[in-house]
PDB file of N, CA and C in Angstrom:
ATOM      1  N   UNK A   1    -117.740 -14.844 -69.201  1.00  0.00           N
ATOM      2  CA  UNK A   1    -116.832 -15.698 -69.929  1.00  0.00           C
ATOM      3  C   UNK A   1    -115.835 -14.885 -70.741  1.00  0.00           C
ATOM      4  N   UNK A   2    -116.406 -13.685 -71.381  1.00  0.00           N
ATOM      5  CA  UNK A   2    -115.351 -12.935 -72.116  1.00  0.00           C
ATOM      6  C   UNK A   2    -114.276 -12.693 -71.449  1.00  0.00           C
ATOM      7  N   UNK A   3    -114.545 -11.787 -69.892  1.00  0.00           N
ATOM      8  CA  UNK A   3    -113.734 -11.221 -69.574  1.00  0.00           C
ATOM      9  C   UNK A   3    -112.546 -12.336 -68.951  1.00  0.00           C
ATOM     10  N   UNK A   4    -112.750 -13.457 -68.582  1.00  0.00           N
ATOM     11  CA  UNK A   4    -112.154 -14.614 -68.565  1.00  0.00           C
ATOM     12  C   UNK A   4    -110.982 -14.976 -69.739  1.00  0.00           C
ATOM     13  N   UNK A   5    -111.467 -14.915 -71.052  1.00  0.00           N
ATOM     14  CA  UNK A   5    -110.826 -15.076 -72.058  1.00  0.00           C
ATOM     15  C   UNK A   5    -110.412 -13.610 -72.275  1.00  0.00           C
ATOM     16  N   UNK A   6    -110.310 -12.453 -71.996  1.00  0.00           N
ATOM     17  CA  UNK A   6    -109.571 -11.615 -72.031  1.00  0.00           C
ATOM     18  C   UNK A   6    -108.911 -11.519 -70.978  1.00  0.00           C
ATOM     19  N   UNK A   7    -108.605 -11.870 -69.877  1.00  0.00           N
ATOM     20  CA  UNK A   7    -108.283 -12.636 -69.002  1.00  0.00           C
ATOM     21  C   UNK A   7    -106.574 -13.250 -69.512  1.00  0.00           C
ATOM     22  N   UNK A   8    -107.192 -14.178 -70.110  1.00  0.00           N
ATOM     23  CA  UNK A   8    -106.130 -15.234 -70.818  1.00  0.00           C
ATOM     24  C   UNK A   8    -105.317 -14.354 -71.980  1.00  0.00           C
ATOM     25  N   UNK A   9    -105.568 -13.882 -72.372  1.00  0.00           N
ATOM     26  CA  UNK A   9    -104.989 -13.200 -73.303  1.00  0.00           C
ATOM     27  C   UNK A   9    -104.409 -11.945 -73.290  1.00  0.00           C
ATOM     28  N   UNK A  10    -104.535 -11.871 -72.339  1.00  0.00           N
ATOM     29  CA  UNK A  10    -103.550 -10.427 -71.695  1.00  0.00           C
ATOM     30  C   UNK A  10    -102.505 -11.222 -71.110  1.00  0.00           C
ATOM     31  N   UNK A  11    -102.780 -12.445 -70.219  1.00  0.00           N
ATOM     32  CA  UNK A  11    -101.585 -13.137 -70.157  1.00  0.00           C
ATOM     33  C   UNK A  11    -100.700 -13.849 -70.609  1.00  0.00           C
ATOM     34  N   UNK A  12    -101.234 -13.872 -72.078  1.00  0.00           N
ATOM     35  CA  UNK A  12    -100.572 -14.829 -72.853  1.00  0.00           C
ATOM     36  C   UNK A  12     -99.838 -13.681 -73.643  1.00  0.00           C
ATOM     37  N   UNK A  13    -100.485 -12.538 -73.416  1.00  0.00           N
ATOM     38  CA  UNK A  13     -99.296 -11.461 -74.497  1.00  0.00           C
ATOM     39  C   UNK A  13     -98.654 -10.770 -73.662  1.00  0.00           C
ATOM     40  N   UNK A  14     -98.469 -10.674 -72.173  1.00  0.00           N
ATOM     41  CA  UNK A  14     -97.392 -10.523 -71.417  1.00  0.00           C
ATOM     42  C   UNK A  14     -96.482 -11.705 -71.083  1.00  0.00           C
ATOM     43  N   UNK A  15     -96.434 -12.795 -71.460  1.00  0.00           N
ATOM     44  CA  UNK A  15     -96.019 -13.657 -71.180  1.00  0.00           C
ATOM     45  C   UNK A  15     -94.836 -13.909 -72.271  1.00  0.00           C
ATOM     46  N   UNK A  16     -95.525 -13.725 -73.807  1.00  0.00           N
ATOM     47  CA  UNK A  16     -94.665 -13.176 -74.403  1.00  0.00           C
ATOM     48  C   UNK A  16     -93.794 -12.197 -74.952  1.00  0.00           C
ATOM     49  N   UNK A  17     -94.401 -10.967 -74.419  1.00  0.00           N
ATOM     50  CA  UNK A  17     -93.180  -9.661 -74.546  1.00  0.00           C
ATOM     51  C   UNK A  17     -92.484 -10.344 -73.239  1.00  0.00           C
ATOM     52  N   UNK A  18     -92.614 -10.700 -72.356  1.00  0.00           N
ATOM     53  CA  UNK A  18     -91.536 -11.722 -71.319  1.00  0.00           C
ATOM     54  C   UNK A  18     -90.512 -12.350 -72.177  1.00  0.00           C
ATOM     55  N   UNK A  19     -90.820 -12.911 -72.508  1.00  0.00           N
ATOM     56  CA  UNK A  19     -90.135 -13.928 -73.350  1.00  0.00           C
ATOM     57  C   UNK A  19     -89.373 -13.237 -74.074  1.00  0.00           C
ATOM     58  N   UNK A  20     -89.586 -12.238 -74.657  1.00  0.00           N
ATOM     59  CA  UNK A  20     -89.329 -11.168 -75.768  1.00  0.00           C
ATOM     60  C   UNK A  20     -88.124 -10.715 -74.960  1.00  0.00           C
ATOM     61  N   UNK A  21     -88.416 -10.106 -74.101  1.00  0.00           N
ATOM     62  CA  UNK A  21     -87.320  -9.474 -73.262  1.00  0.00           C
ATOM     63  C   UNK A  21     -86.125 -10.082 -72.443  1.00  0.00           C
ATOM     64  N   UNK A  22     -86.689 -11.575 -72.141  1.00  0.00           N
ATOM     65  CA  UNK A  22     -85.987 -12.498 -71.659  1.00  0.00           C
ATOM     66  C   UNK A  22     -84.367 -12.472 -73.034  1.00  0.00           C
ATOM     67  N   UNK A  23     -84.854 -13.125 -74.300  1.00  0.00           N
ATOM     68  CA  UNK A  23     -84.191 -13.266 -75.348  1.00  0.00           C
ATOM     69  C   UNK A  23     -83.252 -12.249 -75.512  1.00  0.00           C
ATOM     70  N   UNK A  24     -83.625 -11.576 -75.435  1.00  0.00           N
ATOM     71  CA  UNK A  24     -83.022  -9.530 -75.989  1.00  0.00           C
ATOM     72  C   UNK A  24     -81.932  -9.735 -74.705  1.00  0.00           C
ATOM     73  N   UNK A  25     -82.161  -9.830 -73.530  1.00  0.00           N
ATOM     74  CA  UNK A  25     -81.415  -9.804 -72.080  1.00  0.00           C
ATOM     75  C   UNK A  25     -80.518 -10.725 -72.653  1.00  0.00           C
ATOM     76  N   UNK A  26     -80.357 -11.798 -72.618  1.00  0.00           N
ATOM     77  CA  UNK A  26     -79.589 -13.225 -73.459  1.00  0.00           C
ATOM     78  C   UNK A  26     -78.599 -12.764 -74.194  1.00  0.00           C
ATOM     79  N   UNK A  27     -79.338 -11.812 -75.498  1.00  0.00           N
ATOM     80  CA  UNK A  27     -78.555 -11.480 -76.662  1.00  0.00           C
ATOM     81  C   UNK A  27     -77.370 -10.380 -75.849  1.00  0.00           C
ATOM     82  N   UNK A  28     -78.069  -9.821 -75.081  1.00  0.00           N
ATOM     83  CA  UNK A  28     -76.851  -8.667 -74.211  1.00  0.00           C
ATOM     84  C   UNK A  28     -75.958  -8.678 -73.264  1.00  0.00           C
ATOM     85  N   UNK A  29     -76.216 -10.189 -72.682  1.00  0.00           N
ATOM     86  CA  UNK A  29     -75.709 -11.014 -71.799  1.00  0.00           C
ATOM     87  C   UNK A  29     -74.491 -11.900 -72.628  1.00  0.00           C
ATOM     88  N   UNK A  30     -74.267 -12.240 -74.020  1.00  0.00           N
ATOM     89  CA  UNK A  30     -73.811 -13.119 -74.504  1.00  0.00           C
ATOM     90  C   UNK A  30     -72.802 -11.733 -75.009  1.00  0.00           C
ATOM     91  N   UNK A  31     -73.268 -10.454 -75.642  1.00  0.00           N
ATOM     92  CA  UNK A  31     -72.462  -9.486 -76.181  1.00  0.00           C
ATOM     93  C   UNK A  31     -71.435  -9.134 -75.216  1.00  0.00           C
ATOM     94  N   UNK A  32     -71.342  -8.779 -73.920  1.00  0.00           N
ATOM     95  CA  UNK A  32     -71.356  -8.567 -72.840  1.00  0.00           C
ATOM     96  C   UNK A  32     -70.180  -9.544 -72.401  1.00  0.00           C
ATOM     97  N   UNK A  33     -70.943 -11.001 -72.562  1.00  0.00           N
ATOM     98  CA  UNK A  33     -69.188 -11.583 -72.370  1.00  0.00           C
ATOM     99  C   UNK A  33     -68.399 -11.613 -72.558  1.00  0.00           C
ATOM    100  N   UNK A  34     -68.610 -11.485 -74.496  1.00  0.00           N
ATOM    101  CA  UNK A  34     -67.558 -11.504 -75.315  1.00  0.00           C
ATOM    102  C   UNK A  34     -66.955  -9.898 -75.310  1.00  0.00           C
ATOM    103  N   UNK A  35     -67.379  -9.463 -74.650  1.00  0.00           N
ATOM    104  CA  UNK A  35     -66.518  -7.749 -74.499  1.00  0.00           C
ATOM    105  C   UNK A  35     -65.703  -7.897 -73.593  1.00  0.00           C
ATOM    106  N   UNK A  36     -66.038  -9.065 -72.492  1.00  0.00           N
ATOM    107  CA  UNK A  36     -65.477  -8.700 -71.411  1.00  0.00           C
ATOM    108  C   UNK A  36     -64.601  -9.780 -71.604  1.00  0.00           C
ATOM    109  N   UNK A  37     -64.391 -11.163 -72.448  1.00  0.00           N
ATOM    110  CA  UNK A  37     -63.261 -11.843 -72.993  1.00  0.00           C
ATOM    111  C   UNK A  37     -62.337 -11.128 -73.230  1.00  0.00           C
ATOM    112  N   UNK A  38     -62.517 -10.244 -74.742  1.00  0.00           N
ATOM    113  CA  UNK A  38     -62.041  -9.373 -75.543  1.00  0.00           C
ATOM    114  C   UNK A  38     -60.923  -8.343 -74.493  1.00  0.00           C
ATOM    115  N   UNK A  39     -61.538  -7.619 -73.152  1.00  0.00           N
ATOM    116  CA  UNK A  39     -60.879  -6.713 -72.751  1.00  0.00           C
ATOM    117  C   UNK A  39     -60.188  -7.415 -71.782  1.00  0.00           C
ATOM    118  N   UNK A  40     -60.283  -8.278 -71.084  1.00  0.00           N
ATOM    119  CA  UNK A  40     -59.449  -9.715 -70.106  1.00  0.00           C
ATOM    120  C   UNK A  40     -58.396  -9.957 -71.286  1.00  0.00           C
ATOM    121  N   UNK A  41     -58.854 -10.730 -72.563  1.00  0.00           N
ATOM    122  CA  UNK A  41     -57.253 -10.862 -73.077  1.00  0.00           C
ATOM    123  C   UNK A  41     -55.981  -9.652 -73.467  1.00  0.00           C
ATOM    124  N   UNK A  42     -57.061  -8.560 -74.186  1.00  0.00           N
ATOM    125  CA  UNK A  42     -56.119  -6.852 -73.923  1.00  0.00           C
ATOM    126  C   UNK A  42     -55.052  -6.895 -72.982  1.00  0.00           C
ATOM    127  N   UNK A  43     -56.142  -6.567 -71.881  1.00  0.00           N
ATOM    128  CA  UNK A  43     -55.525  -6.743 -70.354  1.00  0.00           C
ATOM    129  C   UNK A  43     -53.928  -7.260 -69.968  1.00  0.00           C
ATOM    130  N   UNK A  44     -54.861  -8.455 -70.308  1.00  0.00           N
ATOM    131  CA  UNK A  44     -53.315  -9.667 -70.206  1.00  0.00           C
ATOM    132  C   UNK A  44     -52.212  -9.730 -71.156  1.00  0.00           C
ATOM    133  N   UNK A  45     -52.260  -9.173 -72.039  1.00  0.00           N
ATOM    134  CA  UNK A  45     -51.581  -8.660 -73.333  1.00  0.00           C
ATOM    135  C   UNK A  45     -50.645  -7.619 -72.821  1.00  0.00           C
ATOM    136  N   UNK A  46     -51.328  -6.709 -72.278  1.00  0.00           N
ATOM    137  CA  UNK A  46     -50.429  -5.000 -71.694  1.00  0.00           C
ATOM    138  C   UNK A  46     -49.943  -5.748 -70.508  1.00  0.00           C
ATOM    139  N   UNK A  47     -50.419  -6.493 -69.520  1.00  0.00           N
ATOM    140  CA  UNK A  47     -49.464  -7.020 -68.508  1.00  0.00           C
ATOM    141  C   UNK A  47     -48.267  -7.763 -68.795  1.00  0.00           C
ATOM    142  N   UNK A  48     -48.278  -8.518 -70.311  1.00  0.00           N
ATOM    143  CA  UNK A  48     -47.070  -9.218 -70.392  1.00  0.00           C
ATOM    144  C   UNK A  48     -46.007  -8.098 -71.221  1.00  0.00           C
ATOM    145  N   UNK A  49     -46.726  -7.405 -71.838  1.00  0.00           N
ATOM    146  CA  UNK A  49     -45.715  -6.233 -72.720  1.00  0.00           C
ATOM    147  C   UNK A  49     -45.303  -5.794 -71.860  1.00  0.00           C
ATOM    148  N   UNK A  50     -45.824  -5.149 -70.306  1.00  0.00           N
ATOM    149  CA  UNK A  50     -45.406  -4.482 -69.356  1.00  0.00           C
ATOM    150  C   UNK A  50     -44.190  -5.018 -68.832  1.00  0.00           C
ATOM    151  N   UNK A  51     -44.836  -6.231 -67.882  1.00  0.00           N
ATOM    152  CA  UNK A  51     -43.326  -7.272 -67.186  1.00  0.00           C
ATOM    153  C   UNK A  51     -42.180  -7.394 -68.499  1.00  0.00           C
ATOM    154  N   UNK A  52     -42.359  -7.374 -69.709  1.00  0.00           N
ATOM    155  CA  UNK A  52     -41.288  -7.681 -70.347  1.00  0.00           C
ATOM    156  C   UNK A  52     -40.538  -5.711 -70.561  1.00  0.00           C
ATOM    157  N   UNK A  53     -41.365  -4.824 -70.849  1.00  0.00           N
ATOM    158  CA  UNK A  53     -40.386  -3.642 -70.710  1.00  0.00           C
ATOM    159  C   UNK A  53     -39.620  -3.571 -69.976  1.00  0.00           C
ATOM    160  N   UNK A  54     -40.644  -3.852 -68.322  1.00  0.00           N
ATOM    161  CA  UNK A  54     -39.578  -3.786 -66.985  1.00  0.00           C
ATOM    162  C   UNK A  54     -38.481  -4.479 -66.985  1.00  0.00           C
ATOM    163  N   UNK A  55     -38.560  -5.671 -67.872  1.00  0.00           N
ATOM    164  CA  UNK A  55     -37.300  -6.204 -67.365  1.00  0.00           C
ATOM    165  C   UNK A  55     -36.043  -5.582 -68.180  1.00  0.00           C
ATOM    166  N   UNK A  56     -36.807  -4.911 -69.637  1.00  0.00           N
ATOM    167  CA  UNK A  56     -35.521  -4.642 -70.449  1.00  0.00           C
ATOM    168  C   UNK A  56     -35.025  -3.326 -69.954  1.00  0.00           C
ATOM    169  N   UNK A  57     -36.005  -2.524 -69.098  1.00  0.00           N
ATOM    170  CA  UNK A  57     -35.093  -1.373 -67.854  1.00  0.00           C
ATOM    171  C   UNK A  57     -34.364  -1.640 -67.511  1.00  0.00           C
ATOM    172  N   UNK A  58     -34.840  -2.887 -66.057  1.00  0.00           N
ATOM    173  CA  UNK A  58     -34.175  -3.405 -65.412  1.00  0.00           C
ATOM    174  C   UNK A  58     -32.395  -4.030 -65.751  1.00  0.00           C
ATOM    175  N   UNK A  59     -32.677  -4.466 -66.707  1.00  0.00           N
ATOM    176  CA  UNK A  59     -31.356  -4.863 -67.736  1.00  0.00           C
ATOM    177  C   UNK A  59     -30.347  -3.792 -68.072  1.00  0.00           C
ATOM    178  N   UNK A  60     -31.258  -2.658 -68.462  1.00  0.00           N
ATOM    179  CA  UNK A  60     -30.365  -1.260 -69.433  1.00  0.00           C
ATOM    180  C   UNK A  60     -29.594  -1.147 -68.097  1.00  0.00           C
ATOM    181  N   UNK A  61     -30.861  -0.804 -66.816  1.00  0.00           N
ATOM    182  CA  UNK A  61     -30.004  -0.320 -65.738  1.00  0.00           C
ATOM    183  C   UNK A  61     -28.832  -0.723 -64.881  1.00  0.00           C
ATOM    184  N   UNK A  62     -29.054  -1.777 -65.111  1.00  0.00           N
ATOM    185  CA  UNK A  62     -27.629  -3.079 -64.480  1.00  0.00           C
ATOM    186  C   UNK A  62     -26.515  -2.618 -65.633  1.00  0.00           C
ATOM    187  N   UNK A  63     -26.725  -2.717 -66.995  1.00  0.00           N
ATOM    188  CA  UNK A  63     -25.650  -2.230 -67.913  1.00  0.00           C
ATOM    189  C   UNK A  63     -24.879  -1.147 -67.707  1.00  0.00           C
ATOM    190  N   UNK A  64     -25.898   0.028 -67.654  1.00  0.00           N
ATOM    191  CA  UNK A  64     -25.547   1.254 -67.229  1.00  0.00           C
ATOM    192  C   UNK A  64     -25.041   1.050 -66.148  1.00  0.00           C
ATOM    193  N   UNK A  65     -25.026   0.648 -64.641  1.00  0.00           N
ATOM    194  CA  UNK A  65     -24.487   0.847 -63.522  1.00  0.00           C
ATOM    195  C   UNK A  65     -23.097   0.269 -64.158  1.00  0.00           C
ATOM    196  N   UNK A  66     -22.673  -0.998 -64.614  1.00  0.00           N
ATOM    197  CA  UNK A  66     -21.551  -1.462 -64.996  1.00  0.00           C
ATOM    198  C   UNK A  66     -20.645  -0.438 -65.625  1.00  0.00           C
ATOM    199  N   UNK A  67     -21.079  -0.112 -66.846  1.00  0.00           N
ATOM    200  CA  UNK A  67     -20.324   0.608 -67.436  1.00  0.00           C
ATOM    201  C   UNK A  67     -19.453   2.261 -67.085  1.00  0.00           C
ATOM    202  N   UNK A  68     -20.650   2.358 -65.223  1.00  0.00           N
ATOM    203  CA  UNK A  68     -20.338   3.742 -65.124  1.00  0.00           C
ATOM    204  C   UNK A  68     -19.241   3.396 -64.183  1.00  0.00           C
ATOM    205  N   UNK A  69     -19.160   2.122 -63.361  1.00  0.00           N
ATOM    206  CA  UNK A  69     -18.294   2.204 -62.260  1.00  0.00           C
ATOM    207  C   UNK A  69     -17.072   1.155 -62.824  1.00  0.00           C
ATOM    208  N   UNK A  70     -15.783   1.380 -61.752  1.00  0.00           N
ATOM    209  CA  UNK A  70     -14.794   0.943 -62.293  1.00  0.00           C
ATOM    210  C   UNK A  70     -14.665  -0.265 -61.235  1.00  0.00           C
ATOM    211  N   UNK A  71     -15.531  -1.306 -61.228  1.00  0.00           N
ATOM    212  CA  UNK A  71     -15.349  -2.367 -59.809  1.00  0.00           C
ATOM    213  C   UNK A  71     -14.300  -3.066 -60.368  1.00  0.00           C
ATOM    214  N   UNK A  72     -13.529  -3.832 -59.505  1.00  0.00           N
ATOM    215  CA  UNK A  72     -12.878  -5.193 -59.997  1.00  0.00           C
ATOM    216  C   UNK A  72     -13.714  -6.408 -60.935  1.00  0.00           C
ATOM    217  N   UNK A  73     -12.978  -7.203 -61.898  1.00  0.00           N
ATOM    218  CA  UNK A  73     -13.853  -8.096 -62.577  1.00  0.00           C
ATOM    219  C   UNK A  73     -14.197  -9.166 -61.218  1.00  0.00           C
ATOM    220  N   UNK A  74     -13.913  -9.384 -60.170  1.00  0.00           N
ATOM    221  CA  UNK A  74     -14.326 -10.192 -59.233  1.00  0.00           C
ATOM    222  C   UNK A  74     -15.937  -9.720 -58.770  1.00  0.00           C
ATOM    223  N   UNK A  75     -15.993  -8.270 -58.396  1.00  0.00           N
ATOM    224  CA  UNK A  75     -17.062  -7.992 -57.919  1.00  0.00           C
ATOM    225  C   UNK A  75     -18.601  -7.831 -58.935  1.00  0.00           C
ATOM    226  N   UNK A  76     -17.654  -7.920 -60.504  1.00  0.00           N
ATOM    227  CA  UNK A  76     -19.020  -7.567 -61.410  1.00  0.00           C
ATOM    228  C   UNK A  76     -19.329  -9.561 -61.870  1.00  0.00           C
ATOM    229  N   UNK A  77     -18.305 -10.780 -61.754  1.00  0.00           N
ATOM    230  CA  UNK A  77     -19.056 -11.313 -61.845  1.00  0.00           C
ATOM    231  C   UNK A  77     -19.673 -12.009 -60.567  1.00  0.00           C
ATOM    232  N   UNK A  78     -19.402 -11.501 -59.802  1.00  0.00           N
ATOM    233  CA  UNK A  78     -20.407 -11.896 -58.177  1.00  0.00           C
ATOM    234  C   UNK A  78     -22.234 -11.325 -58.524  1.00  0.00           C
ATOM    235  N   UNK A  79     -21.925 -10.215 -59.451  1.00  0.00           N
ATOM    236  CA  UNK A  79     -23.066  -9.865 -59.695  1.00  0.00           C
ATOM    237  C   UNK A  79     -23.584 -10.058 -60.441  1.00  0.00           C
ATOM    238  N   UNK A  80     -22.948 -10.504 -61.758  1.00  0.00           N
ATOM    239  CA  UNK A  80     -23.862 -11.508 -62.730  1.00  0.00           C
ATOM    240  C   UNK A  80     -24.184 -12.550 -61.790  1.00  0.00           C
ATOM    241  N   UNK A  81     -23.622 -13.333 -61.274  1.00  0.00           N
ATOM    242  CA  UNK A  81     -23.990 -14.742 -60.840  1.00  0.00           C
ATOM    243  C   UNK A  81     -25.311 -14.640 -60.283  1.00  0.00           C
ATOM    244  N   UNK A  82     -25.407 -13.351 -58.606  1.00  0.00           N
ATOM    245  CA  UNK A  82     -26.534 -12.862 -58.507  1.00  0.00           C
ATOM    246  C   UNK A  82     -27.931 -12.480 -59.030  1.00  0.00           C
ATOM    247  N   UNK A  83     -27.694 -12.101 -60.212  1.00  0.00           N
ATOM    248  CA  UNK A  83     -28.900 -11.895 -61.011  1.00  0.00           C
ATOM    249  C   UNK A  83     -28.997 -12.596 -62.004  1.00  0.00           C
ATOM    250  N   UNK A  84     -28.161 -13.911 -62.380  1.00  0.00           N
ATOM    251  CA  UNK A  84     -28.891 -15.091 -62.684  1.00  0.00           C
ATOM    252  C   UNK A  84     -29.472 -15.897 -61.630  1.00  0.00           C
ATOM    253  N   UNK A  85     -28.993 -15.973 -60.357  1.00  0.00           N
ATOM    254  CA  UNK A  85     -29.933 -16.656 -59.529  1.00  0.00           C
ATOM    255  C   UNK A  85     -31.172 -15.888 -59.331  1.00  0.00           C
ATOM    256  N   UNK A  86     -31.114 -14.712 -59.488  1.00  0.00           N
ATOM    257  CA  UNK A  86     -32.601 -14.141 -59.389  1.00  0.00           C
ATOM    258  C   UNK A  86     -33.256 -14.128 -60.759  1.00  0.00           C
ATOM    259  N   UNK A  87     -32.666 -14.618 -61.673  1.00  0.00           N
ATOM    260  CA  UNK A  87     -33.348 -14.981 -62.734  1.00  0.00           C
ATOM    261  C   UNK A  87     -33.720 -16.175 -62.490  1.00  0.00           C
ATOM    262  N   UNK A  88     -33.064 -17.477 -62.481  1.00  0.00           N
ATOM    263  CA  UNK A  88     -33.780 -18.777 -62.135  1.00  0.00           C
ATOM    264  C   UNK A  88     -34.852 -18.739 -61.113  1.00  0.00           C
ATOM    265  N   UNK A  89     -34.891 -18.177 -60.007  1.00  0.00           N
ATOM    266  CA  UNK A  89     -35.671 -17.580 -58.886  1.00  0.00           C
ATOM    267  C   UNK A  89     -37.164 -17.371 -60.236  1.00  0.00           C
ATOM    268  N   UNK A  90     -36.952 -16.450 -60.819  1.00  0.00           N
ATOM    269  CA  UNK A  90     -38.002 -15.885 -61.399  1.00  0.00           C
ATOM    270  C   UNK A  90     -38.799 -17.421 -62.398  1.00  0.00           C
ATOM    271  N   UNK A  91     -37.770 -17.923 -63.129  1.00  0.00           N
ATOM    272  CA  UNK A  91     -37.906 -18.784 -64.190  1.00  0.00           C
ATOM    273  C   UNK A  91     -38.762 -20.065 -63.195  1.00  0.00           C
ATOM    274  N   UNK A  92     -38.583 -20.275 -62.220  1.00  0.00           N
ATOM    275  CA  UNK A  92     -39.065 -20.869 -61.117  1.00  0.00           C
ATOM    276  C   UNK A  92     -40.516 -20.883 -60.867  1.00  0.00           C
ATOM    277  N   UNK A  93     -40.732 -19.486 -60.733  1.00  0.00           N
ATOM    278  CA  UNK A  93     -41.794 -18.958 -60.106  1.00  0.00           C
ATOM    279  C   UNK A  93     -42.855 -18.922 -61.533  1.00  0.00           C
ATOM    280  N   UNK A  94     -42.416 -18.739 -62.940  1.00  0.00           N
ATOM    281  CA  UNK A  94     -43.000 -18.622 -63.638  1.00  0.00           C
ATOM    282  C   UNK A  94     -43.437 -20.213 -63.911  1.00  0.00           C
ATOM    283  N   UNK A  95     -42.982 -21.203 -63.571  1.00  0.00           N
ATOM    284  CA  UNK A  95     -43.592 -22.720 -63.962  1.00  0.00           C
ATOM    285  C   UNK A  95     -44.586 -23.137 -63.781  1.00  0.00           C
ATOM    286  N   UNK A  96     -44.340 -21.964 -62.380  1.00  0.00           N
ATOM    287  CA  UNK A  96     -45.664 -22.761 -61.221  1.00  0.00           C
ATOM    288  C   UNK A  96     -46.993 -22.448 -61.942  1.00  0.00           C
TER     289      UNK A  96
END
């Protein structure tokens, strides 16, 4: 009969360091998300700082090309017009 009831009680105190460890896993599982929230919004943070540098390149560099060449005013606003339609293009794409 003892060894029966020692038996039981070896399983009842592995059952709870189980439990024990279960909880602890939980607690590291829950830390764990919130790290990985935390570095997903970062993330998405440096991707929008990014697309917005590129575009203010993108911009300098259209300036700069203007200012270096001597086109007719016909051909520089053919090219504004152009890269406002590829701006609406973009403004477009960003709705979706």
């Amino acid at each position: 009969m003892s060894s029966t009831a020692e038996q039981l009680s070896k399983i009842v105190e592995r059952t709870e360091h189980l439990i024990e460890l279960c909880t602890a896993l939980q607690e590291e599982n829950d830390l764990l998300k919130l790290e990985n929230e935390t570095l997903t919004s970062a993330l998405n943070t440096s991707k929008n700082m990014n697309k917005e540098l590129e575009e203010k390149l993108r911009i300098l560099k259209v300036a700069k090309s203007f200012s270096e060449t001597n086109e007719k005013s016909l051909d520089i606003k053919q090219k504004i017009n152009e890269f406002v339609q590829e701006i609406d293009k973009c403004i477009v794409l960003l709705k979706k």
